[in-house]
C-alpha atoms as a PDB file:
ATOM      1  CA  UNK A   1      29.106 118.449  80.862  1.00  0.00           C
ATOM      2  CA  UNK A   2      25.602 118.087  78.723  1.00  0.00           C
ATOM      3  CA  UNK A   3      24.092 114.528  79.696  1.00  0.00           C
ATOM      4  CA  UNK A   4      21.875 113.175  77.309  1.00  0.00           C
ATOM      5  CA  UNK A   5      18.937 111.236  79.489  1.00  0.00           C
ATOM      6  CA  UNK A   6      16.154 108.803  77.178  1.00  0.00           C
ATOM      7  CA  UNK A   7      13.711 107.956  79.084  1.00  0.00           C
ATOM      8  CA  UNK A   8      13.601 110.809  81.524  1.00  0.00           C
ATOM      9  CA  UNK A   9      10.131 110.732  83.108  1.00  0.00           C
ATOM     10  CA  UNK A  10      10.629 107.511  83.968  1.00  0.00           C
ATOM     11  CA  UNK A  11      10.947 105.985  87.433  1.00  0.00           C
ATOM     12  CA  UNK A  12      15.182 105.980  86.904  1.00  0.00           C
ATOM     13  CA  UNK A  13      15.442 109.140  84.854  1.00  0.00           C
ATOM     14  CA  UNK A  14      13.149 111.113  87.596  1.00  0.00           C
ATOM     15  CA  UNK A  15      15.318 109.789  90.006  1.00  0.00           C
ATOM     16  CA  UNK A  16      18.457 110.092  88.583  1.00  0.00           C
ATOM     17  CA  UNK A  17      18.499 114.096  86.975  1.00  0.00           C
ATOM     18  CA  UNK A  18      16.880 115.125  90.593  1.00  0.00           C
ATOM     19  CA  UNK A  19      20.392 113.349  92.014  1.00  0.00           C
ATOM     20  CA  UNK A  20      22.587 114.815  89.700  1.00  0.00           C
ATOM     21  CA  UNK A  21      21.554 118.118  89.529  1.00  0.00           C
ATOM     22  CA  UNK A  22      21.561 118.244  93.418  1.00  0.00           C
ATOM     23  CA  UNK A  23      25.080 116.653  93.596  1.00  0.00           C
ATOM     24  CA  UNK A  24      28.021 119.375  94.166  1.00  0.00           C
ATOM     25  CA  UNK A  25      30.389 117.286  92.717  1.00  0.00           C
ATOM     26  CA  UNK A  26      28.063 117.758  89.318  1.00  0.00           C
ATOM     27  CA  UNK A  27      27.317 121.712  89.630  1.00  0.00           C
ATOM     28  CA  UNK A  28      28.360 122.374  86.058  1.00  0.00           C
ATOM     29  CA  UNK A  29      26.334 118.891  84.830  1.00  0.00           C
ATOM     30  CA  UNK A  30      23.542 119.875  82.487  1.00  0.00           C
ATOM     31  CA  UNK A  31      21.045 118.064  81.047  1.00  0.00           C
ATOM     32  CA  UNK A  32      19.192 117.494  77.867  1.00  0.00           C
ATOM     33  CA  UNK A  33      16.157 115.287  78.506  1.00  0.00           C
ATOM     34  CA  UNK A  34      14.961 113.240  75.439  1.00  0.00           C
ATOM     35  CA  UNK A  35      11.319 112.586  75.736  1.00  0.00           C
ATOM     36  CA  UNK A  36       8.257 111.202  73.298  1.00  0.00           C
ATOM     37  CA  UNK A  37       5.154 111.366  75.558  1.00  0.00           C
ATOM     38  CA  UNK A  38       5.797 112.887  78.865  1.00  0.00           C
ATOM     39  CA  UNK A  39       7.331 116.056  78.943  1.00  0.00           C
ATOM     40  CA  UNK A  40       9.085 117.449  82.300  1.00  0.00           C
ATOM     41  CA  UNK A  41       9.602 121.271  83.018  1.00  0.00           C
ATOM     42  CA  UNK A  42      12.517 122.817  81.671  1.00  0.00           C
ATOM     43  CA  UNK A  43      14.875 124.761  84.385  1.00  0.00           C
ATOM     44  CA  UNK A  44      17.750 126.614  83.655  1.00  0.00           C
ATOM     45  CA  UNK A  45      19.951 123.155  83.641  1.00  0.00           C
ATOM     46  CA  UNK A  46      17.950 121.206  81.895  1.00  0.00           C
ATOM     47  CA  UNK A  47      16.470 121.501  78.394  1.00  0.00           C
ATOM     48  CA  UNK A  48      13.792 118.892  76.537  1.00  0.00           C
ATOM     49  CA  UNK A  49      13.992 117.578  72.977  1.00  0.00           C
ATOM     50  CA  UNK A  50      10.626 116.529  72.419  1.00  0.00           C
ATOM     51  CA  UNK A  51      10.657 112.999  69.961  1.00  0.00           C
ATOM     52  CA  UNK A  52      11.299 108.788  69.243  1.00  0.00           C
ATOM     53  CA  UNK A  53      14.569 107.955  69.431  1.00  0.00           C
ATOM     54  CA  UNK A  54      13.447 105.716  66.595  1.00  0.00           C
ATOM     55  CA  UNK A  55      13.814 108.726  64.884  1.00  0.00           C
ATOM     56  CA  UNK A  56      17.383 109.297  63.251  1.00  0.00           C
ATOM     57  CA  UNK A  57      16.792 113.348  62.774  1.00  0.00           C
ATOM     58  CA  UNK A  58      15.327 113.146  66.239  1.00  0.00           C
ATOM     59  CA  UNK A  59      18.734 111.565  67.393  1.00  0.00           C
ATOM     60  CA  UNK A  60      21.135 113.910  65.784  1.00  0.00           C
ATOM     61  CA  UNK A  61      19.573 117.049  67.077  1.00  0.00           C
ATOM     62  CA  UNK A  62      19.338 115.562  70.824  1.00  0.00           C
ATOM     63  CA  UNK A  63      22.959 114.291  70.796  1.00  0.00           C
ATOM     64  CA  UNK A  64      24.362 117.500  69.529  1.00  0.00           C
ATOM     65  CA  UNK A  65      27.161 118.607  71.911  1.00  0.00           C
ATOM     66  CA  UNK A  66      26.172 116.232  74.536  1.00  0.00           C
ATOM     67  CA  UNK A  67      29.628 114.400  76.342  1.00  0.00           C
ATOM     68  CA  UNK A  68      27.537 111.935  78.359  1.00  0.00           C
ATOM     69  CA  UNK A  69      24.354 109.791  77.146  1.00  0.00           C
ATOM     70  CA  UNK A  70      22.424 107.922  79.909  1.00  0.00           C
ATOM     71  CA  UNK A  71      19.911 105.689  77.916  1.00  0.00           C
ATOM     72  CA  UNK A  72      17.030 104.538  80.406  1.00  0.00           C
ATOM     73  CA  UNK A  73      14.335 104.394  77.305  1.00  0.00           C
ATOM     74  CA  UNK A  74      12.874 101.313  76.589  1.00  0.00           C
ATOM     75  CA  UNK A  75       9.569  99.151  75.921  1.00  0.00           C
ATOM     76  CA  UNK A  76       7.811  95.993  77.674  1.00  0.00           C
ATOM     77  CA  UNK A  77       6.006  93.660  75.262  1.00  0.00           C
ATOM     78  CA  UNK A  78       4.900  95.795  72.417  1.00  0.00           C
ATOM     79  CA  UNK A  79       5.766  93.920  69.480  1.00  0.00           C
ATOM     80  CA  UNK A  80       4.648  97.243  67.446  1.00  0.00           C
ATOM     81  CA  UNK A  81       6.959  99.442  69.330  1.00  0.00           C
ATOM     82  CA  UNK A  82      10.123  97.482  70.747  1.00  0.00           C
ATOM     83  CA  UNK A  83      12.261  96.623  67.503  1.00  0.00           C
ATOM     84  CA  UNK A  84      11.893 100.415  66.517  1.00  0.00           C
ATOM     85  CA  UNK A  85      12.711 101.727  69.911  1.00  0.00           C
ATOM     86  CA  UNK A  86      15.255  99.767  71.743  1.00  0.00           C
ATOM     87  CA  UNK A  87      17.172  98.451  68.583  1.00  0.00           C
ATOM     88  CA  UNK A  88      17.124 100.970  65.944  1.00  0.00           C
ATOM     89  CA  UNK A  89      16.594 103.748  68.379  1.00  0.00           C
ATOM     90  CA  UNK A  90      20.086 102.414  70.105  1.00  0.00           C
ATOM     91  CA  UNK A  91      21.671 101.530  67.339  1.00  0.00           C
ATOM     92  CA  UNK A  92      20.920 105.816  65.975  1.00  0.00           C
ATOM     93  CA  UNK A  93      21.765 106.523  69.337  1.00  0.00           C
ATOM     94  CA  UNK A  94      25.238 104.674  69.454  1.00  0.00           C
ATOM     95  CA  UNK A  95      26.111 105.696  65.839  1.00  0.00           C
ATOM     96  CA  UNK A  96      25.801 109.727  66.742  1.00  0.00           C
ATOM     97  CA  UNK A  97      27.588 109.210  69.678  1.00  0.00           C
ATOM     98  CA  UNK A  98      30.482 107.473  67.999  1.00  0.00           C
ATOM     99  CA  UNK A  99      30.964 110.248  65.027  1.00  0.00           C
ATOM    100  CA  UNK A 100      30.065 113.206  67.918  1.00  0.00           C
ATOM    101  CA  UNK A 101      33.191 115.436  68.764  1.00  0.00           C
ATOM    102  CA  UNK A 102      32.034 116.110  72.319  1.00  0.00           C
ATOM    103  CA  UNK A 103      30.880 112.835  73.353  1.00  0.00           C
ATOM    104  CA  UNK A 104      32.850 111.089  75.906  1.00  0.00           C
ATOM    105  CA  UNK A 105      31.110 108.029  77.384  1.00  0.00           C
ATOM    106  CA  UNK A 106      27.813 106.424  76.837  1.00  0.00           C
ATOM    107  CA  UNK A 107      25.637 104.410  79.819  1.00  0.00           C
ATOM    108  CA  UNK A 108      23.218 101.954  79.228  1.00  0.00           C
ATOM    109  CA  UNK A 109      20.546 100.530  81.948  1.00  0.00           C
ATOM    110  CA  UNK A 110      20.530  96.663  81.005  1.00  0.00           C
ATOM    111  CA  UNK A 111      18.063  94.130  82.311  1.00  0.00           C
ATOM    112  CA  UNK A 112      18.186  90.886  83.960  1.00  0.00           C
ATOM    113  CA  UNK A 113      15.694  89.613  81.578  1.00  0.00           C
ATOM    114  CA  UNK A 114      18.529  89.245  78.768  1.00  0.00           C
ATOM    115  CA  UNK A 115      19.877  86.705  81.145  1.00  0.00           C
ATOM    116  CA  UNK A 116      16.502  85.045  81.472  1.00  0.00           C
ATOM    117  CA  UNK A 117      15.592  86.164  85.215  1.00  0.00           C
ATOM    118  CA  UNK A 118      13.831  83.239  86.881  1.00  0.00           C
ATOM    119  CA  UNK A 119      13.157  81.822  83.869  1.00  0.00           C
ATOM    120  CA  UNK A 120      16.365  78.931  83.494  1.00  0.00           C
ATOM    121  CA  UNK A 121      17.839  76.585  86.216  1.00  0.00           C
ATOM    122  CA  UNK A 122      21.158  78.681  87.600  1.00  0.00           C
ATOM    123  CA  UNK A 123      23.815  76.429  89.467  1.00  0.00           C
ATOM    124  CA  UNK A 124      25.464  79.274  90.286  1.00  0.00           C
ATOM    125  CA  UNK A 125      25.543  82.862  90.926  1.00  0.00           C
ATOM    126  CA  UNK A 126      24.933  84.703  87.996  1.00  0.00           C
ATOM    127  CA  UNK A 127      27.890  86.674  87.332  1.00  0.00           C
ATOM    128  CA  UNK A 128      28.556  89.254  84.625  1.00  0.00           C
ATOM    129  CA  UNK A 129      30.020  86.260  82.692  1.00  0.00           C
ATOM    130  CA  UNK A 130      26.697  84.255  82.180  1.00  0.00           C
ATOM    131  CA  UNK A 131      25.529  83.881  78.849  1.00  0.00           C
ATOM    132  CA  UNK A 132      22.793  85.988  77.715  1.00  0.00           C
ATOM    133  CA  UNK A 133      19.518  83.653  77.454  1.00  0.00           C
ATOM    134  CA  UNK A 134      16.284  85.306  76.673  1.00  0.00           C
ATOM    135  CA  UNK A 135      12.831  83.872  77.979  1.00  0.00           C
ATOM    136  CA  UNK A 136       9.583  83.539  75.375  1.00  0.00           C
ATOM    137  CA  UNK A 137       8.835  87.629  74.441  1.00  0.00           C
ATOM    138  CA  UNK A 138      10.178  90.407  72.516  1.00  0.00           C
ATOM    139  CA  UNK A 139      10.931  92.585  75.737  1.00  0.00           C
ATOM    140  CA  UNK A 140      13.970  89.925  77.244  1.00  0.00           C
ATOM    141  CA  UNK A 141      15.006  89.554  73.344  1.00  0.00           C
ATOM    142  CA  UNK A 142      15.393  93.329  73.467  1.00  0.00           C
ATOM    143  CA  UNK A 143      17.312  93.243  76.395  1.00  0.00           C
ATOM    144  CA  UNK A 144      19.785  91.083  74.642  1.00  0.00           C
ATOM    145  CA  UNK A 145      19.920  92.967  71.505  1.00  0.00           C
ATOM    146  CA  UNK A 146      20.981  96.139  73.562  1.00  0.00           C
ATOM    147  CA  UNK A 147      23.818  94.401  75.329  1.00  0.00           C
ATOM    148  CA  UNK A 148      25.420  92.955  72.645  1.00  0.00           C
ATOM    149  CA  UNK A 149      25.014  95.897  70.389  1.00  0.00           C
ATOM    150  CA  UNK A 150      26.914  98.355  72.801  1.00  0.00           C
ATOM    151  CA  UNK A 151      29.291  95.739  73.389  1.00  0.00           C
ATOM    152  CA  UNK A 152      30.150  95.462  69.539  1.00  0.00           C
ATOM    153  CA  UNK A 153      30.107  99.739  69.059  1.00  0.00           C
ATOM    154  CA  UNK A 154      32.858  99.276  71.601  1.00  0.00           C
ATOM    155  CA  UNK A 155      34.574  96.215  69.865  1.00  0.00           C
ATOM    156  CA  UNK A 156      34.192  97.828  66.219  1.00  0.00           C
ATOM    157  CA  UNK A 157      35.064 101.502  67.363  1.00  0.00           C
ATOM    158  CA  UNK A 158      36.532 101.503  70.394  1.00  0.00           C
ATOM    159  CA  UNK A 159      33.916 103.567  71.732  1.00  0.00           C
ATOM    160  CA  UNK A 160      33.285 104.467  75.467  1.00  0.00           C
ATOM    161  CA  UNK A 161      30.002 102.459  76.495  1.00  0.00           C
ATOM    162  CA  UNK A 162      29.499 100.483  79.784  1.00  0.00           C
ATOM    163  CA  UNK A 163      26.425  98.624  81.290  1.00  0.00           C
ATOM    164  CA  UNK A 164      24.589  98.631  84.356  1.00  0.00           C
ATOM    165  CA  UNK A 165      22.262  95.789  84.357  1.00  0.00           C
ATOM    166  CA  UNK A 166      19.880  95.818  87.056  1.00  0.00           C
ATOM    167  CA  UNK A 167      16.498  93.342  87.825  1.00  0.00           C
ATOM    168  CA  UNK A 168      13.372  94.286  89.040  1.00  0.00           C
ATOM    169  CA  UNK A 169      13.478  98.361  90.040  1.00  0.00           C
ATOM    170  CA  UNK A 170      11.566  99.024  93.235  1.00  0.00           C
ATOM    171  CA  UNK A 171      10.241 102.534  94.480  1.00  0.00           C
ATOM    172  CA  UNK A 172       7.870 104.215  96.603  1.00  0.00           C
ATOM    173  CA  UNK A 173       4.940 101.344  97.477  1.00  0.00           C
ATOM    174  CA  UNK A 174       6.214  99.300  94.638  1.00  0.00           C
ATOM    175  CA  UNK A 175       7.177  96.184  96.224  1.00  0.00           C
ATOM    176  CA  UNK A 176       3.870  96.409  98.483  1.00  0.00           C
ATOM    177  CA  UNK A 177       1.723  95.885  95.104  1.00  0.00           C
ATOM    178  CA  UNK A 178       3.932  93.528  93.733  1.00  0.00           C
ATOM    179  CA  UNK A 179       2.514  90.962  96.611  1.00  0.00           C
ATOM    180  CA  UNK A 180      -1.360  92.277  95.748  1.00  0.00           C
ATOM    181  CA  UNK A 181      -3.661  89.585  95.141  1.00  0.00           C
ATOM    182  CA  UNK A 182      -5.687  92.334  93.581  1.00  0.00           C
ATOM    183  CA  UNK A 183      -6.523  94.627  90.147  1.00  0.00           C
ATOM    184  CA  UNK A 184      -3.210  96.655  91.577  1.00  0.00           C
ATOM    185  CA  UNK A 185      -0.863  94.242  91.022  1.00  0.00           C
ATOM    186  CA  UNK A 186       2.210  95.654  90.117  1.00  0.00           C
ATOM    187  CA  UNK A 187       3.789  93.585  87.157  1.00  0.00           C
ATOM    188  CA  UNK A 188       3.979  89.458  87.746  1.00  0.00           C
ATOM    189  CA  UNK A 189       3.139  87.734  88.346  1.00  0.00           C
ATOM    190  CA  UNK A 190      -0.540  88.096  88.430  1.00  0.00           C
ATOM    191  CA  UNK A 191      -1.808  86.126  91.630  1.00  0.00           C
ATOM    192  CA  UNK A 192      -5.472  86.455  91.405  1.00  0.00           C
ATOM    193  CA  UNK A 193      -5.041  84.147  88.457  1.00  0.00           C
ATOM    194  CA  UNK A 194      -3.546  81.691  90.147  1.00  0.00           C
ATOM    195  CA  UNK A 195      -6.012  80.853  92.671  1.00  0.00           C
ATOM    196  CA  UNK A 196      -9.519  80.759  92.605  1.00  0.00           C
ATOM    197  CA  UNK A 197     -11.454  83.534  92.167  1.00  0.00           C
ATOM    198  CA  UNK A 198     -13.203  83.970  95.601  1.00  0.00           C
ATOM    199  CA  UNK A 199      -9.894  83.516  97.400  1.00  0.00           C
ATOM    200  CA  UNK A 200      -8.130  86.035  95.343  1.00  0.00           C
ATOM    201  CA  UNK A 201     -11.045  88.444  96.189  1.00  0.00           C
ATOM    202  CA  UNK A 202     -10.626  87.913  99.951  1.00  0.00           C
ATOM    203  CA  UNK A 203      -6.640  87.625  99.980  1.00  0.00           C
ATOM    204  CA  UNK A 204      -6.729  90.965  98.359  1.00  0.00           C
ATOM    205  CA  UNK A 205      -8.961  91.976 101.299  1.00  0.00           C
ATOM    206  CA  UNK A 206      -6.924  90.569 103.847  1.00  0.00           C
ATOM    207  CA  UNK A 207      -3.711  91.906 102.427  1.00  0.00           C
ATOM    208  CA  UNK A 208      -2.754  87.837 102.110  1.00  0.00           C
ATOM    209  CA  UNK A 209       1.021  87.655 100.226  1.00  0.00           C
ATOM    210  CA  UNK A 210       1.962  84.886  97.785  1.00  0.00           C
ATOM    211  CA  UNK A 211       4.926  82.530  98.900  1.00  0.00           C
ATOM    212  CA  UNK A 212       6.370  82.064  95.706  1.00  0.00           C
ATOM    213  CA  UNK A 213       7.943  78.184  95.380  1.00  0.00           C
ATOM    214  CA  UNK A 214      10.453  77.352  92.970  1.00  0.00           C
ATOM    215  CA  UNK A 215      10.498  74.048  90.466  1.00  0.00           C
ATOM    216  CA  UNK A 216      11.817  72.567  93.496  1.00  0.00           C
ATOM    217  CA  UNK A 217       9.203  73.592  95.520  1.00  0.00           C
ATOM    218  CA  UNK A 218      11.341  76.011  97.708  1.00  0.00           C
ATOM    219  CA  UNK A 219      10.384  79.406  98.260  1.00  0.00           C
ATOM    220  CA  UNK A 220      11.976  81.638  95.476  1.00  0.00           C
ATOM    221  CA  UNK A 221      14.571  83.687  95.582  1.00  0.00           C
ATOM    222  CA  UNK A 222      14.225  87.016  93.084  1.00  0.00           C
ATOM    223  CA  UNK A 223      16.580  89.762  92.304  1.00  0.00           C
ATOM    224  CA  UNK A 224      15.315  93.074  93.112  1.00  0.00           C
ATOM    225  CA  UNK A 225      17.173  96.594  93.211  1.00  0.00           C
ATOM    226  CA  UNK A 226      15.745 100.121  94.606  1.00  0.00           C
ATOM    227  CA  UNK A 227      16.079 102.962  92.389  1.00  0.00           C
ATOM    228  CA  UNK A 228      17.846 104.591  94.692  1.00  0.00           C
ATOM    229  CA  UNK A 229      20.379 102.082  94.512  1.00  0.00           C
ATOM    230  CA  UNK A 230      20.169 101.869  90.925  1.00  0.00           C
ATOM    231  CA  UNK A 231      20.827 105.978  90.717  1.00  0.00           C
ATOM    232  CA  UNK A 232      24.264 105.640  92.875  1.00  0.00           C
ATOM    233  CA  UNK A 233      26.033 103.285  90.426  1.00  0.00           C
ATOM    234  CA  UNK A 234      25.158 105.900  87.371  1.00  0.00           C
ATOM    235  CA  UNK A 235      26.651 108.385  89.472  1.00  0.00           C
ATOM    236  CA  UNK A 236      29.671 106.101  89.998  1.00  0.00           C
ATOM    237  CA  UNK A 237      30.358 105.526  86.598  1.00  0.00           C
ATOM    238  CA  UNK A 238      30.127 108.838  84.683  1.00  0.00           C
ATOM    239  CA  UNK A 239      33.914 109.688  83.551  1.00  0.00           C
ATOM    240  CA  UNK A 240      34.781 106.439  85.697  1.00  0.00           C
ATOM    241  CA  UNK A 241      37.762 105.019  83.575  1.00  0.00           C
ATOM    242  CA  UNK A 242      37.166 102.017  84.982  1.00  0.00           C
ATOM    243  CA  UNK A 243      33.808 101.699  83.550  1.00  0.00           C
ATOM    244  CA  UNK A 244      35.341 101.464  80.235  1.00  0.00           C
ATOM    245  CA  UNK A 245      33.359  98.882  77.969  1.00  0.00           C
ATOM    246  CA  UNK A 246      32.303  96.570  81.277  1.00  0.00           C
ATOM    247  CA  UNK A 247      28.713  95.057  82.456  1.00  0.00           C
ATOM    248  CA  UNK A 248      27.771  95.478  86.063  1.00  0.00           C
ATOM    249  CA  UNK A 249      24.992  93.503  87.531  1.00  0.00           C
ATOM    250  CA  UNK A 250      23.476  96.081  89.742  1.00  0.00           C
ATOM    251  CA  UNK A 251      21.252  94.436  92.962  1.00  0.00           C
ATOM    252  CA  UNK A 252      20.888  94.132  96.272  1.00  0.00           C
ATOM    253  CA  UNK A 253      23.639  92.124  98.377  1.00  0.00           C
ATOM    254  CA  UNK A 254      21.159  88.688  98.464  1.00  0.00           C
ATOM    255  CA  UNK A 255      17.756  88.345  96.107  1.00  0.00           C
ATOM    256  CA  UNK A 256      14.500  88.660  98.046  1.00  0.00           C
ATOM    257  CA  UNK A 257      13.581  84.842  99.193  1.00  0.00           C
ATOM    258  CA  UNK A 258       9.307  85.049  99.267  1.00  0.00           C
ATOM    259  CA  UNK A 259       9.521  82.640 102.289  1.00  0.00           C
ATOM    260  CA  UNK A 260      11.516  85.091 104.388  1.00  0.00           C
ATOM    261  CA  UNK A 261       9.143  88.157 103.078  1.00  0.00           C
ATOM    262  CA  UNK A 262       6.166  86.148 104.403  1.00  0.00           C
ATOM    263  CA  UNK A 263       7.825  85.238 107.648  1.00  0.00           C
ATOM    264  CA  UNK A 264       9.066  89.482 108.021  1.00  0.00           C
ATOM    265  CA  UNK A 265       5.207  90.380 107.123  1.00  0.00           C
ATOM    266  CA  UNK A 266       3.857  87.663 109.415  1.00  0.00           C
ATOM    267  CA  UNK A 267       5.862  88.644 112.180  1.00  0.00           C
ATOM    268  CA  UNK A 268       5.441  92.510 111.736  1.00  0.00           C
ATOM    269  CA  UNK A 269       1.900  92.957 110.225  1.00  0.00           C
ATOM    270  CA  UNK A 270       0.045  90.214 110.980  1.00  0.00           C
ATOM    271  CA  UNK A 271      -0.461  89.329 107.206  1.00  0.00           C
ATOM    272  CA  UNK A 272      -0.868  85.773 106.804  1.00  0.00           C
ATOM    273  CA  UNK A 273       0.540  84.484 103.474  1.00  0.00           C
ATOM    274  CA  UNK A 274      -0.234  81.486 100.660  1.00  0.00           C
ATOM    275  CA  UNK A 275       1.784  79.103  98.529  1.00  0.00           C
ATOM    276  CA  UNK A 276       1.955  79.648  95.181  1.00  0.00           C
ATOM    277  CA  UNK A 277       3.365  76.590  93.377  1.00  0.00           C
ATOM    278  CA  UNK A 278       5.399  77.789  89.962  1.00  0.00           C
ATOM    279  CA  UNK A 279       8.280  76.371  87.360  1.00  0.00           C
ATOM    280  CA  UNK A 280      10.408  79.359  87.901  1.00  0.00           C
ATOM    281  CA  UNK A 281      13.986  78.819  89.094  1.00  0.00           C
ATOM    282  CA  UNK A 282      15.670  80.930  92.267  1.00  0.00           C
ATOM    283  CA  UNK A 283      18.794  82.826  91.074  1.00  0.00           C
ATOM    284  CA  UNK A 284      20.586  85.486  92.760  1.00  0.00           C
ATOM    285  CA  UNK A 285      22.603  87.972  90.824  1.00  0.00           C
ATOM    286  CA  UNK A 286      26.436  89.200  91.936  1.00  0.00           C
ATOM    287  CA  UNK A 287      26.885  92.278  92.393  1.00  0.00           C
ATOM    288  CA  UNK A 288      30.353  91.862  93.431  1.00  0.00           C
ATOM    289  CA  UNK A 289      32.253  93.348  90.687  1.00  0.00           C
ATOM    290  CA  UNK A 290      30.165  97.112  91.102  1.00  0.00           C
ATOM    291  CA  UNK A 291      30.945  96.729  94.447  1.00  0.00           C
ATOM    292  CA  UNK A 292      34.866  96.651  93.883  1.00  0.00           C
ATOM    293  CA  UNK A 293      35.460  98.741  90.723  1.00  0.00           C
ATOM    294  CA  UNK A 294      32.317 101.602  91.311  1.00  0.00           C
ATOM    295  CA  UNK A 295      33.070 101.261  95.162  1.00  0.00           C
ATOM    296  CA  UNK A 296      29.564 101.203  95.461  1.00  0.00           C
ATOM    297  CA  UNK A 297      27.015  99.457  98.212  1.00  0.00           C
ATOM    298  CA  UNK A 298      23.458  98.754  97.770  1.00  0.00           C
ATOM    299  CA  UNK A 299      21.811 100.543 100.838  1.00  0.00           C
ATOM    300  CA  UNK A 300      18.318  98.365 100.709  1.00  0.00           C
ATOM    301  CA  UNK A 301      18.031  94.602 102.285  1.00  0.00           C
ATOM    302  CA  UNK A 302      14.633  92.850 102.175  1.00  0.00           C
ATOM    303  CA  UNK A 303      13.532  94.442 105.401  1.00  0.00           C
ATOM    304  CA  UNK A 304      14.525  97.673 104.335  1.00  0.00           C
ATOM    305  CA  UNK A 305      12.391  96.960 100.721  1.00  0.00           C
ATOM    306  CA  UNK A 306       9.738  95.932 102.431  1.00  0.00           C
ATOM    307  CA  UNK A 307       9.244  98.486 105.563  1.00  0.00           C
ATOM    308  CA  UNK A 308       9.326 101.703 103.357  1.00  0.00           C
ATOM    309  CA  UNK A 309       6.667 100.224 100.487  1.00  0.00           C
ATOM    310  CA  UNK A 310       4.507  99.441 103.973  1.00  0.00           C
ATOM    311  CA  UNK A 311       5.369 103.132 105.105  1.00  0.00           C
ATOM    312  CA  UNK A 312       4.745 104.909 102.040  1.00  0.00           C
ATOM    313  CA  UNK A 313       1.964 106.771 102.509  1.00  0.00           C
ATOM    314  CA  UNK A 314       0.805 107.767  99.089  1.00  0.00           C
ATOM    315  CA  UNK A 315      -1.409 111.649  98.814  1.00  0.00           C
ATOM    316  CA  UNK A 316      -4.793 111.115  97.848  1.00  0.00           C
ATOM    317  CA  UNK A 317      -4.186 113.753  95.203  1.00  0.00           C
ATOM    318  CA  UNK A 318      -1.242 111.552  93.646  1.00  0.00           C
ATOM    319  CA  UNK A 319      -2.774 108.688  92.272  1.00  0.00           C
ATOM    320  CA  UNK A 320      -0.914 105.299  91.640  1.00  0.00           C
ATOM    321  CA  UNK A 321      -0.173 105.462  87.992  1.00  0.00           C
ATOM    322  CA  UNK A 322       1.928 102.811  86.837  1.00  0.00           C
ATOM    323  CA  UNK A 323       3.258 104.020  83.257  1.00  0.00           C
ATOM    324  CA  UNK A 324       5.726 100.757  82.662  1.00  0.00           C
ATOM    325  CA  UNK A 325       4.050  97.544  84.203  1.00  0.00           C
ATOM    326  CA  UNK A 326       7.372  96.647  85.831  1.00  0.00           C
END
């Protein structure tokens, strides 16, 4: 088994090669890790192909002999950057893998952005069945573009792809500086613009949390996944038949409702919290059909999200680097 992993310095790939190569039931796994900035040591089970996967020659030389591709590479909103890398470097991707000899199955880490996150009214639970619906920006439009374009490889050639589409991934002190009225925000959105100036300076100091409303004024509810959840569903699916050409929303059991996270922080740190009025809608992604076909269980709740970003404690000689906003 050679799996092909884009995007492996990430915060998934990191996660996921460290699982895999220290899972018994993968002892013969090796890995091939395709990588354009960021380069990780190689070991004696895992090799680097240095390159863009916007690159076709790139593509061909990573993919040769690999049986399993897990794609984590992607962009934010770099109009520059995105079309080259997550369209055409998927679509080189998918087209070596379906004329490859050794490959057997092909995983792809979708986003809840190509189902417009908060961004659109949901009267239900967003299932794997909801139309795709991408908000203003090339990075949700991306997200689309990658769904539908493994979907149709599998349509047109039968080939072995499936989906894990996952919101928000959480690690470390993540969701801590997600809440930061400060410069440390962690991705959006970004408080201190919200409120004046001189309160944002002293919420930051206080540690003050936004309470996110809805359109309706209710406190939001946002989807949310920890990597670590996130890793056990790859695991799941590699040679999975059941996998077979299917989507999985990946998530935790309920989506993290602000108004509860300011009550839990209130309650257990003293932090005092402040509403943030917004037009974004609550939505809360299924997970349901992981759960049955991957037998798989998402380990984190909100308190569990929120007490080990509070408990992180970070080495001064690690700084916090974030190298995708979100």
């Amino acid at each position: 088994m050679l799996i092909l992993v884009t995007g492996a310095t990430g915060k998934v790939g990191r996660h996921f090669i460290a699982r895999i190569l220290g899972d018994p039931r993968f002892s013969k796994a090796r890995i091939r890790a395709l990588c354009h900035y960021r380069l990780p040591g190689e070991t004696d089970r895992m090799e680097v192909v240095r390159g863009s996967i916007a690159e076709r020659g790139v593509v061909m030389t990573a993919l040769a002999g690999v049986t399993h591709v897990v794609h984590l590479a992607t962009c934010k909103e770099t109009p520059d950057d995105i079309m080259d890398v997550a369209v055409k470097g998927l679509f080189w991707l998918l087209e070596e893998f379906r004329g490859s000899s050794s490959a057997r199955q092909f995983i792809l880490i979708g986003g809840d952005a190509g189902i417009g996150h908060f961004y659109y009214r949901q009267d239900r639970p967003v299932t794997e069945d909801a139309p795709h619906r991408a908000y203003p920006g090339c990075y949700a439009l991306s997200k689309v573009l990658e769904e539908v374009m493994l979907e149709q490889f599998g349509i047109q050639y039968g080939s072995n792809g499936c989906c894990l589409r996952a919101p928000w991934i959480m690690e470390k002190d993540d969701f801590k500086y997600t809440l930061s009225f400060g410069d440390d925000v962690f991705g959006g959105p970004d408080w201190k613009t919200l409120v004046p100036e001189a309160d944002a300076k002293r919420y930051a100091k206080e540690g003050t949390v936004p309470l996110l409303r809805d359109a309706d004024g209710r406190p939001l509810k946002r989807n949310f996944v920890h990597v670590d959840d996130l890793v056990s569903p790859i695991l799941a699916a590699i040679d999975n038949p059941r996998t077979k050409r299917q989507l999985f929303n990946i998530c935790m059991d309920q989506p993290v409702d602000y108004g509860e996270v300011a009550a839990y922080l209130a309650r257990t740190r003293s932090l005092a919290s402040v509403d943030i009025p917004s037009q974004f809608h609550s939505t809360w992604m299924d997970n349901s059909k992981a759960k049955y076909l991957l037998e798989w269980q998402p380990k984190y709740d909100m308190e569990m999200l929120i007490d080990s970003a509070w408990q992180y404690e970070r080495s001064r000689t690690v700084p916090r680097i974030v190298w995708y906003p979100g």
